[in-house]
PDB file of N, CA and C in Angstrom:
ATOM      1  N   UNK A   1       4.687  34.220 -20.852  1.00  0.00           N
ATOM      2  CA  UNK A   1       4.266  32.837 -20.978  1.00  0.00           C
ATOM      3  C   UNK A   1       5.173  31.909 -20.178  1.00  0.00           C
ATOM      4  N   UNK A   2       6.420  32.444 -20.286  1.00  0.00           N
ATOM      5  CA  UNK A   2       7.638  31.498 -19.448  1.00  0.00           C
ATOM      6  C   UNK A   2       7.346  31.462 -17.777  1.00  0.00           C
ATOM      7  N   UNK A   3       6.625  32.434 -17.404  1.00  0.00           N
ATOM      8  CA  UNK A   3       6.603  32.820 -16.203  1.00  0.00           C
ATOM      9  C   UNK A   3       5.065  32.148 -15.644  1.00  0.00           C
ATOM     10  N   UNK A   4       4.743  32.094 -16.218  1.00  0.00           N
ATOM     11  CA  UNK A   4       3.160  31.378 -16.266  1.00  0.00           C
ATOM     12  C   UNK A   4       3.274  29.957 -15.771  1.00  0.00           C
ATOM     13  N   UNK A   5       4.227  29.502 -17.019  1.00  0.00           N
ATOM     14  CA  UNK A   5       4.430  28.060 -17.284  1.00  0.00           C
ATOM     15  C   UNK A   5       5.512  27.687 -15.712  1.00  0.00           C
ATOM     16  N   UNK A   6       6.204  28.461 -15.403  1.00  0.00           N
ATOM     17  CA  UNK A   6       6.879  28.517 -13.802  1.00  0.00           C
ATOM     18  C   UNK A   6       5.799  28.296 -13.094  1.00  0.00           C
ATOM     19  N   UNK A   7       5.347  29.380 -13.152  1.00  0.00           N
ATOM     20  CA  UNK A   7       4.327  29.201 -11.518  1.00  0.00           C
ATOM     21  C   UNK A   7       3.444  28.005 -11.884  1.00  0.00           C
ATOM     22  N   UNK A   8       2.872  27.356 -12.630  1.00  0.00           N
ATOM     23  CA  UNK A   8       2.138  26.166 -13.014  1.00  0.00           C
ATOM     24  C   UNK A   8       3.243  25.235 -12.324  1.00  0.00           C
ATOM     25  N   UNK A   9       4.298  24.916 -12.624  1.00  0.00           N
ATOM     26  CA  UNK A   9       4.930  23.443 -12.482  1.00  0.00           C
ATOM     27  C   UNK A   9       5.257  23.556 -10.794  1.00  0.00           C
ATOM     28  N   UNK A  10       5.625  24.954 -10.548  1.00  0.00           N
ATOM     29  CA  UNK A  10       5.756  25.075  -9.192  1.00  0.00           C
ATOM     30  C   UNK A  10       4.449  24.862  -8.171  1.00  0.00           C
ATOM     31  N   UNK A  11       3.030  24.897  -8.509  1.00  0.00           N
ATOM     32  CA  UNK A  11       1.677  24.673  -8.200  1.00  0.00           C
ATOM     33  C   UNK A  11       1.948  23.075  -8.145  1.00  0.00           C
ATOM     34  N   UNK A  12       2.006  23.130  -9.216  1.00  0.00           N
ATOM     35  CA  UNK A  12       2.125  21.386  -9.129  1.00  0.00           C
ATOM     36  C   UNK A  12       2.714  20.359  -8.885  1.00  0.00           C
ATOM     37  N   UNK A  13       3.796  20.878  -8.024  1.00  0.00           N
ATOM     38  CA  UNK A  13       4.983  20.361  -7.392  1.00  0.00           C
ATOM     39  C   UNK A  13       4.735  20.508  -6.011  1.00  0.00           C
ATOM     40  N   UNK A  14       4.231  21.704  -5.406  1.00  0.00           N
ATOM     41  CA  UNK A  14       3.823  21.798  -4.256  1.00  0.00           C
ATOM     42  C   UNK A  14       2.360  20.653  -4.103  1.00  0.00           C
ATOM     43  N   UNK A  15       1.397  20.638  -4.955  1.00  0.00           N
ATOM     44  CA  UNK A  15       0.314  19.671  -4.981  1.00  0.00           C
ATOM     45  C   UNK A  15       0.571  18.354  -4.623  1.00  0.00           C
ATOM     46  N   UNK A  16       1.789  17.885  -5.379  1.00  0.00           N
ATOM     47  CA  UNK A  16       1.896  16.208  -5.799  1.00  0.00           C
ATOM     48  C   UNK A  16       1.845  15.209  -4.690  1.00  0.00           C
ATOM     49  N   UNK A  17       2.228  15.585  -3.695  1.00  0.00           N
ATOM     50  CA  UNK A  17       1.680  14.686  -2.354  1.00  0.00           C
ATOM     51  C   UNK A  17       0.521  14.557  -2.142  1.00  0.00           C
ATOM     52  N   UNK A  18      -0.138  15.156  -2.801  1.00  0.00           N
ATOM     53  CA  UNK A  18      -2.161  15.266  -2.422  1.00  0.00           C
ATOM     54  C   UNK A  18      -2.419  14.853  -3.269  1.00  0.00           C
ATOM     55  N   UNK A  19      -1.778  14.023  -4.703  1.00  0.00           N
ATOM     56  CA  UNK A  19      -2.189  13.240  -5.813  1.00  0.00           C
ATOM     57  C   UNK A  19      -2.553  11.935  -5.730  1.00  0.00           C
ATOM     58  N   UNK A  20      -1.739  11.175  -4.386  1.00  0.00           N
ATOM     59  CA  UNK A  20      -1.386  10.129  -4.040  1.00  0.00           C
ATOM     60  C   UNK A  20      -2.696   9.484  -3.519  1.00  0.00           C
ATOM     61  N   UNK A  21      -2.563   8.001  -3.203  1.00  0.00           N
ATOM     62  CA  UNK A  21      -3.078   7.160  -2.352  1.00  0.00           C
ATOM     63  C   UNK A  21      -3.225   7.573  -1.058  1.00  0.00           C
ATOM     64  N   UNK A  22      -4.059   7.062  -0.578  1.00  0.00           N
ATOM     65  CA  UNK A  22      -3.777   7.338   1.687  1.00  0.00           C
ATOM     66  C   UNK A  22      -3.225   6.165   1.565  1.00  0.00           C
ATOM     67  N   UNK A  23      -2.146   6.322   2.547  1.00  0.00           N
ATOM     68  CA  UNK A  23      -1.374   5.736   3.063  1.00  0.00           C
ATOM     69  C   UNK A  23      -1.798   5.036   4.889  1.00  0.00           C
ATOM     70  N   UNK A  24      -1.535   3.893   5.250  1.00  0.00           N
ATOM     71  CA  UNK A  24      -2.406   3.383   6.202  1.00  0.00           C
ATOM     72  C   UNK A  24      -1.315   2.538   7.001  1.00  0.00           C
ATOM     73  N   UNK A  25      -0.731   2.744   8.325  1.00  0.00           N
ATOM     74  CA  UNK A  25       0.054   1.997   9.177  1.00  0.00           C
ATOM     75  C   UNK A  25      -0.712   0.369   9.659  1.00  0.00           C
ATOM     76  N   UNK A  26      -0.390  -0.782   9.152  1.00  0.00           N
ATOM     77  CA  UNK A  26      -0.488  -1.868   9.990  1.00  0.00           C
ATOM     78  C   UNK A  26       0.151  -2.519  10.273  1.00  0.00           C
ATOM     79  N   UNK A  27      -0.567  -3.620  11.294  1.00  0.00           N
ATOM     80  CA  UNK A  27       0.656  -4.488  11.970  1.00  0.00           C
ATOM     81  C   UNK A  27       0.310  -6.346  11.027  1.00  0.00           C
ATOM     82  N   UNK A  28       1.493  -6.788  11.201  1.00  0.00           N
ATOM     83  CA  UNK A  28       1.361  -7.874  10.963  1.00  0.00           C
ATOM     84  C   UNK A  28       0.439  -8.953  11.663  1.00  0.00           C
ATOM     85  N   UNK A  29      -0.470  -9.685  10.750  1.00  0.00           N
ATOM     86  CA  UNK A  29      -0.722 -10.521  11.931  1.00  0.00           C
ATOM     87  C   UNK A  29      -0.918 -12.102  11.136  1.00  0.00           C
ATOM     88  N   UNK A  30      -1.045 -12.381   9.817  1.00  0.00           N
ATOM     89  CA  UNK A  30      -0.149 -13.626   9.600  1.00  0.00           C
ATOM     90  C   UNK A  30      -0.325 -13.416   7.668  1.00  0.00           C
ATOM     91  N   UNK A  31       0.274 -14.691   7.507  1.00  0.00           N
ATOM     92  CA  UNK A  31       0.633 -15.295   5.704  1.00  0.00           C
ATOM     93  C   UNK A  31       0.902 -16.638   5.514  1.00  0.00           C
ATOM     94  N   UNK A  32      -0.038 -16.553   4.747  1.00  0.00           N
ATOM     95  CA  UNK A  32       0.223 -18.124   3.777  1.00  0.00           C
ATOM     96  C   UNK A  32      -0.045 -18.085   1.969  1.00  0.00           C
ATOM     97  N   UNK A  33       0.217 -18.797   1.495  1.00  0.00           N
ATOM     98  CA  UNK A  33       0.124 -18.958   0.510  1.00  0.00           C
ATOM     99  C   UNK A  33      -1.203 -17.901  -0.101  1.00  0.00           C
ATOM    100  N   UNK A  34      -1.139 -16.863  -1.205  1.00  0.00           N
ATOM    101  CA  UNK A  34      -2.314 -16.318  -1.641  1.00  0.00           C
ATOM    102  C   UNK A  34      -3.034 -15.277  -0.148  1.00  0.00           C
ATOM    103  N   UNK A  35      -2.402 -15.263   0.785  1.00  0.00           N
ATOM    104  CA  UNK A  35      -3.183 -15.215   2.040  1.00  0.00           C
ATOM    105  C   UNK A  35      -2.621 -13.998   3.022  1.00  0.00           C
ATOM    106  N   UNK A  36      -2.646 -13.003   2.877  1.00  0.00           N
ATOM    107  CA  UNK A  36      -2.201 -12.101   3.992  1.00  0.00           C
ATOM    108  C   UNK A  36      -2.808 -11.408   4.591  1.00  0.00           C
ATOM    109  N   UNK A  37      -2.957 -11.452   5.739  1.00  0.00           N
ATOM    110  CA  UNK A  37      -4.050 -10.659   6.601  1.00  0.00           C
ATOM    111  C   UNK A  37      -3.274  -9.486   8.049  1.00  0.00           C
ATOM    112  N   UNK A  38      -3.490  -8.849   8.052  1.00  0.00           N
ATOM    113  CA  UNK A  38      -2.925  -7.472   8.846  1.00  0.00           C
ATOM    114  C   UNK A  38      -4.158  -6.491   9.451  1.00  0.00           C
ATOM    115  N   UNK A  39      -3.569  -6.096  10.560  1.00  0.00           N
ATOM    116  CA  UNK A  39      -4.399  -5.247  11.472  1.00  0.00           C
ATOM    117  C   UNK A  39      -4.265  -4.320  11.759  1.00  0.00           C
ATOM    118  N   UNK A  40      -5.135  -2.996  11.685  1.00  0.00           N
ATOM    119  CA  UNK A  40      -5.084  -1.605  11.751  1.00  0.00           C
ATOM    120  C   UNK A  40      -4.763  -1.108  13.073  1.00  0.00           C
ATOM    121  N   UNK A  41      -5.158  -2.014  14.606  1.00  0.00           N
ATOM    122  CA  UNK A  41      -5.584  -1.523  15.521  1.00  0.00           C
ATOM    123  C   UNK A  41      -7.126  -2.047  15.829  1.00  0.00           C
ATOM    124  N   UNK A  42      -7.879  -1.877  14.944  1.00  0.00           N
ATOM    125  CA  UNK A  42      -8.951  -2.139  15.313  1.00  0.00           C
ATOM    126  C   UNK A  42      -9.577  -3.404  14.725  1.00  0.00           C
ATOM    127  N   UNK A  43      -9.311  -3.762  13.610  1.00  0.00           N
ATOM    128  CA  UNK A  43      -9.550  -5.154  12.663  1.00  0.00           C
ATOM    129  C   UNK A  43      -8.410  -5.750  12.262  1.00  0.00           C
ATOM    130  N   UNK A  44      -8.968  -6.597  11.876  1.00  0.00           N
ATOM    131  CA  UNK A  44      -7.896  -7.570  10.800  1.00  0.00           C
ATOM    132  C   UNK A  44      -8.751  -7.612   9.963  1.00  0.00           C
ATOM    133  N   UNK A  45      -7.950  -7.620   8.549  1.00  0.00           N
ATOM    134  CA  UNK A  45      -8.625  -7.932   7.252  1.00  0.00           C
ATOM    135  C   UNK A  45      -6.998  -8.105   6.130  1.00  0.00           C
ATOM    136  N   UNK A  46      -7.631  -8.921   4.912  1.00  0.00           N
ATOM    137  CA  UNK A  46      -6.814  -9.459   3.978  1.00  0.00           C
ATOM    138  C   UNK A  46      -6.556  -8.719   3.360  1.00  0.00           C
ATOM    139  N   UNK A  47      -5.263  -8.741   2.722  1.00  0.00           N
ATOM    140  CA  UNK A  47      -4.758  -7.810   1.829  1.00  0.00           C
ATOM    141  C   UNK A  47      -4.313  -8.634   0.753  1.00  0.00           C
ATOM    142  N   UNK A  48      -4.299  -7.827  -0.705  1.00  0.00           N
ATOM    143  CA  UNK A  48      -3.358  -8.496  -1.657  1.00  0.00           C
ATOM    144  C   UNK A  48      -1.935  -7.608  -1.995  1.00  0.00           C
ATOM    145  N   UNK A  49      -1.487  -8.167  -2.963  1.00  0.00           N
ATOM    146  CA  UNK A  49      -0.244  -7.616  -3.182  1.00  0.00           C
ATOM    147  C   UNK A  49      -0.294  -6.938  -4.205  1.00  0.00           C
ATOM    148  N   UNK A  50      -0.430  -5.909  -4.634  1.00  0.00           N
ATOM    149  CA  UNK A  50      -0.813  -5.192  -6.265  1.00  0.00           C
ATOM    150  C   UNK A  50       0.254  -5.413  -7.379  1.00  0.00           C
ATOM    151  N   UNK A  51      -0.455  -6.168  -8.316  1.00  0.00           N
ATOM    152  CA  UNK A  51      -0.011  -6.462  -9.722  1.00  0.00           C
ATOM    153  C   UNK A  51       1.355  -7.155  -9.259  1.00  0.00           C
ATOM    154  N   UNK A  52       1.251  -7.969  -8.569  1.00  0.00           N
ATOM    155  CA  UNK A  52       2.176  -9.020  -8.490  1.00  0.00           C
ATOM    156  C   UNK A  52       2.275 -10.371  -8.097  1.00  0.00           C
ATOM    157  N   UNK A  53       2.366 -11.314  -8.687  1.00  0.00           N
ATOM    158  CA  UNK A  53       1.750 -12.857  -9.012  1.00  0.00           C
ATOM    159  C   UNK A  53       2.991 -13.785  -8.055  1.00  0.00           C
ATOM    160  N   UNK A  54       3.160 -14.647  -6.756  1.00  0.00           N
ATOM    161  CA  UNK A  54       3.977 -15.473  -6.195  1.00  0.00           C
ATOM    162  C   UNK A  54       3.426 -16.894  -6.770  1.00  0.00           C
ATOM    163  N   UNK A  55       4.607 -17.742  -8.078  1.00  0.00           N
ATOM    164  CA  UNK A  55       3.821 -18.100  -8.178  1.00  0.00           C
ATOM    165  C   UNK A  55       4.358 -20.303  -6.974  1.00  0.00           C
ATOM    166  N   UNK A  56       5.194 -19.916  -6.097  1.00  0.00           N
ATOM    167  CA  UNK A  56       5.900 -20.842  -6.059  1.00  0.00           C
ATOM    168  C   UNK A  56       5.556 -20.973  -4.463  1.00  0.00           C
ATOM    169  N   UNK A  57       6.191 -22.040  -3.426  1.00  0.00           N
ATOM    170  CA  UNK A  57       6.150 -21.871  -2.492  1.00  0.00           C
ATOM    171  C   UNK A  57       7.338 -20.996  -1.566  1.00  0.00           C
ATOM    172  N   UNK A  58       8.438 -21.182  -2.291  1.00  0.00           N
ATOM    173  CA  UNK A  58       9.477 -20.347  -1.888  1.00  0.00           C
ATOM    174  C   UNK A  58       9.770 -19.040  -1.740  1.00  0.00           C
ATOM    175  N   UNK A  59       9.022 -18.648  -3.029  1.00  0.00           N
ATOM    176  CA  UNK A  59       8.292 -17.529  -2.842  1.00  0.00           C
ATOM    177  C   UNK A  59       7.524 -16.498  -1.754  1.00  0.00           C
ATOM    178  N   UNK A  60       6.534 -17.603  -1.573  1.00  0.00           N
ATOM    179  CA  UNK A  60       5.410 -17.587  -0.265  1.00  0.00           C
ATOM    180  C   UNK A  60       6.403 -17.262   0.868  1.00  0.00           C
ATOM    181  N   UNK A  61       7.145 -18.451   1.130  1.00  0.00           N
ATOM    182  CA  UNK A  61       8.334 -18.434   2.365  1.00  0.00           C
ATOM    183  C   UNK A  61       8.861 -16.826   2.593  1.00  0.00           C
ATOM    184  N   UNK A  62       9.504 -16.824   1.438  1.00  0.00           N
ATOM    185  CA  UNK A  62      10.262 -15.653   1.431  1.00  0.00           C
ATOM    186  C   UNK A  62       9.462 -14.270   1.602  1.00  0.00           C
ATOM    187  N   UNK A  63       8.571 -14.188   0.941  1.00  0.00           N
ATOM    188  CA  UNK A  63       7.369 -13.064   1.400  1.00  0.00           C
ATOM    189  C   UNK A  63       6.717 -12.921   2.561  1.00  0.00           C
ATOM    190  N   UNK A  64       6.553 -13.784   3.205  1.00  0.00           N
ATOM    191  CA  UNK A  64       5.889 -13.845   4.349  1.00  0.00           C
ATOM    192  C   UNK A  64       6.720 -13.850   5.870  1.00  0.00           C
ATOM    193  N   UNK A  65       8.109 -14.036   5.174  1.00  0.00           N
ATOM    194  CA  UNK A  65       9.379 -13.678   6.167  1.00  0.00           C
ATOM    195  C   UNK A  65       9.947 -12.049   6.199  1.00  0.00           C
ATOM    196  N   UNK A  66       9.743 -11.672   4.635  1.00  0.00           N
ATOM    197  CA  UNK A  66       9.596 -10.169   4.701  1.00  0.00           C
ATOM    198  C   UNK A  66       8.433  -9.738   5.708  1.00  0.00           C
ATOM    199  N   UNK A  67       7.501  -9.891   5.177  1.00  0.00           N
ATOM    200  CA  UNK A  67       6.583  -9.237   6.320  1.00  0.00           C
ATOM    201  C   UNK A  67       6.406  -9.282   7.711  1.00  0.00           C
ATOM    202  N   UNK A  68       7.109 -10.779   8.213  1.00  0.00           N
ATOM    203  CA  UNK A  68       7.461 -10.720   9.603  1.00  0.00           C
ATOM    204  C   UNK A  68       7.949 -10.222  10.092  1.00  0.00           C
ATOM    205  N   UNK A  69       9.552  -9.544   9.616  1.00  0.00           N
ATOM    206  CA  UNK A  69      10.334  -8.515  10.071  1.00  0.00           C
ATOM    207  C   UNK A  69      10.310  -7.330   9.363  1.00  0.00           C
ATOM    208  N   UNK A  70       9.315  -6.909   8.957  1.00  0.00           N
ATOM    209  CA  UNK A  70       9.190  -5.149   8.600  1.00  0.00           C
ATOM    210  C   UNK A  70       9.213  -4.693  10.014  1.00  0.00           C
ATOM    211  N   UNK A  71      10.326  -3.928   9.467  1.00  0.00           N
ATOM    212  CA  UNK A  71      10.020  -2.564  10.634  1.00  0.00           C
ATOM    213  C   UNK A  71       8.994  -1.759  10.685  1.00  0.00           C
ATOM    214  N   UNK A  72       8.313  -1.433   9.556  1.00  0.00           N
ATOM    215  CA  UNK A  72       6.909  -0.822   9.153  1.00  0.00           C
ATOM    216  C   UNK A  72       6.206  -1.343   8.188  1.00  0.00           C
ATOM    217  N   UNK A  73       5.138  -1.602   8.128  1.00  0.00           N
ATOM    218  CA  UNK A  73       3.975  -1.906   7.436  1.00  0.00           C
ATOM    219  C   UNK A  73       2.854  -1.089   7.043  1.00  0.00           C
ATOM    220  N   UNK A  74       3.052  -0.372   5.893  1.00  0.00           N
ATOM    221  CA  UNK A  74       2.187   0.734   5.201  1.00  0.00           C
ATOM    222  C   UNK A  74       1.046   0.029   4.072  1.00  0.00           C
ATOM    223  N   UNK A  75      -0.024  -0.081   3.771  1.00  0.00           N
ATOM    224  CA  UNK A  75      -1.178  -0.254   2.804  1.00  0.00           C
ATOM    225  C   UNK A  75      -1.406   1.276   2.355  1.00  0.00           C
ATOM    226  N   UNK A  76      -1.530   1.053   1.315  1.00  0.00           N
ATOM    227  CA  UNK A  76      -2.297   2.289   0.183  1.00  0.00           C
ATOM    228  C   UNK A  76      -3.130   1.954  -0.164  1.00  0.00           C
ATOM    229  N   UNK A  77      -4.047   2.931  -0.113  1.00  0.00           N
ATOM    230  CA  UNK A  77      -6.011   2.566  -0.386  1.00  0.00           C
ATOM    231  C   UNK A  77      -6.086   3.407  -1.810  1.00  0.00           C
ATOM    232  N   UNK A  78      -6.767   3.681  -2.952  1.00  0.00           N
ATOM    233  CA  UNK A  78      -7.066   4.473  -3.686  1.00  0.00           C
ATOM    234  C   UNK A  78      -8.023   5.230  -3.501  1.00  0.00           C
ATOM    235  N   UNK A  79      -7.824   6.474  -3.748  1.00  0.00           N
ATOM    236  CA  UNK A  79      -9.001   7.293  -3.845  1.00  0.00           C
ATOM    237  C   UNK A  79     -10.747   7.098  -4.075  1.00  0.00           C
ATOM    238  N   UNK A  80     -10.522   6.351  -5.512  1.00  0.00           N
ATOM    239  CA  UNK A  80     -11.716   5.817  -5.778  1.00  0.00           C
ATOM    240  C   UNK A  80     -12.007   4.471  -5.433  1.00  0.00           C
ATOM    241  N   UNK A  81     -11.555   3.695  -4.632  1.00  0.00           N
ATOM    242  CA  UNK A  81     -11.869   2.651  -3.905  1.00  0.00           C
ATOM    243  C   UNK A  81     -12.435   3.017  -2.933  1.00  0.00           C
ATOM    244  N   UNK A  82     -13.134   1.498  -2.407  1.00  0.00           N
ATOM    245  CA  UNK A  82     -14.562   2.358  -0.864  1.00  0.00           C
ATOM    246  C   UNK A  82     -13.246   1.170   0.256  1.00  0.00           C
ATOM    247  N   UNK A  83     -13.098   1.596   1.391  1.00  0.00           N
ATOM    248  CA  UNK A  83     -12.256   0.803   2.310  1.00  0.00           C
ATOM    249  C   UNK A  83     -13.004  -0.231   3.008  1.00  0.00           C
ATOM    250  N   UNK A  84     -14.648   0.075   2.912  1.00  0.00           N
ATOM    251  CA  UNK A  84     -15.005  -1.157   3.218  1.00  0.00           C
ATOM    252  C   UNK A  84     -14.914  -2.250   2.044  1.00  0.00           C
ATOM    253  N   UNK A  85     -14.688  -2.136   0.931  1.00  0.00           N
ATOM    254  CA  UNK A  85     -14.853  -3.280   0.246  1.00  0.00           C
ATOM    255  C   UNK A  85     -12.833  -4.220   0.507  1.00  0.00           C
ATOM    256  N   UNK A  86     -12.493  -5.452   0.499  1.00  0.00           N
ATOM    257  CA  UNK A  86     -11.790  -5.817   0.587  1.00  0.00           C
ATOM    258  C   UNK A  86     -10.572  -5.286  -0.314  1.00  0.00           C
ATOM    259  N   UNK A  87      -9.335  -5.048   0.414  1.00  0.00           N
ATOM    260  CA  UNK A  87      -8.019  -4.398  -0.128  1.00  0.00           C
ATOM    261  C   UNK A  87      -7.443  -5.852  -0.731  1.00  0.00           C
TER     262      UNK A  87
END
């Protein structure tokens, strides 16, 4: 049973990267308040920020200065989300 219960966690350790979100490279292309929009290469479209509320302008400032100087810019899509509907 001990040996069972091994090869299970080891299955599922090798799996756990294929549990995830897709992961999606874009580039910046602007922000404002409530407002961020980024480009794949081929479009631009808006993004939000998941489960997290800015509720100030300084805020805004400061977020939108992060995103100016990322060195990389990654979006995660969910599985059961459709990518045409808005991220």
């Amino acid at each position: 049973m001990v040996m069972l219960m091994k090869q299970f966690l080891i299955l599922l350790f090798a799996l756990f990267p294929y549990f995830h979100s897709q992961r999606y490279t874009v580039t910046y292309h602007s922000c404002e308040p409530e407002r961020i929009i980024v480009e794949d290469g081929k479009e631009r479209f808006e993004i939000v920020l998941f489960n997290l509320k800015i509720s100030d302008e300084q805020g805004w400032d400061r977020t939108c200065t992060i995103l100016q100087t990322a060195e990389k810019l990654e979006i995660e899509v969910d599985p059961s989300s459709q990518i045409s509907e808005p991220l």
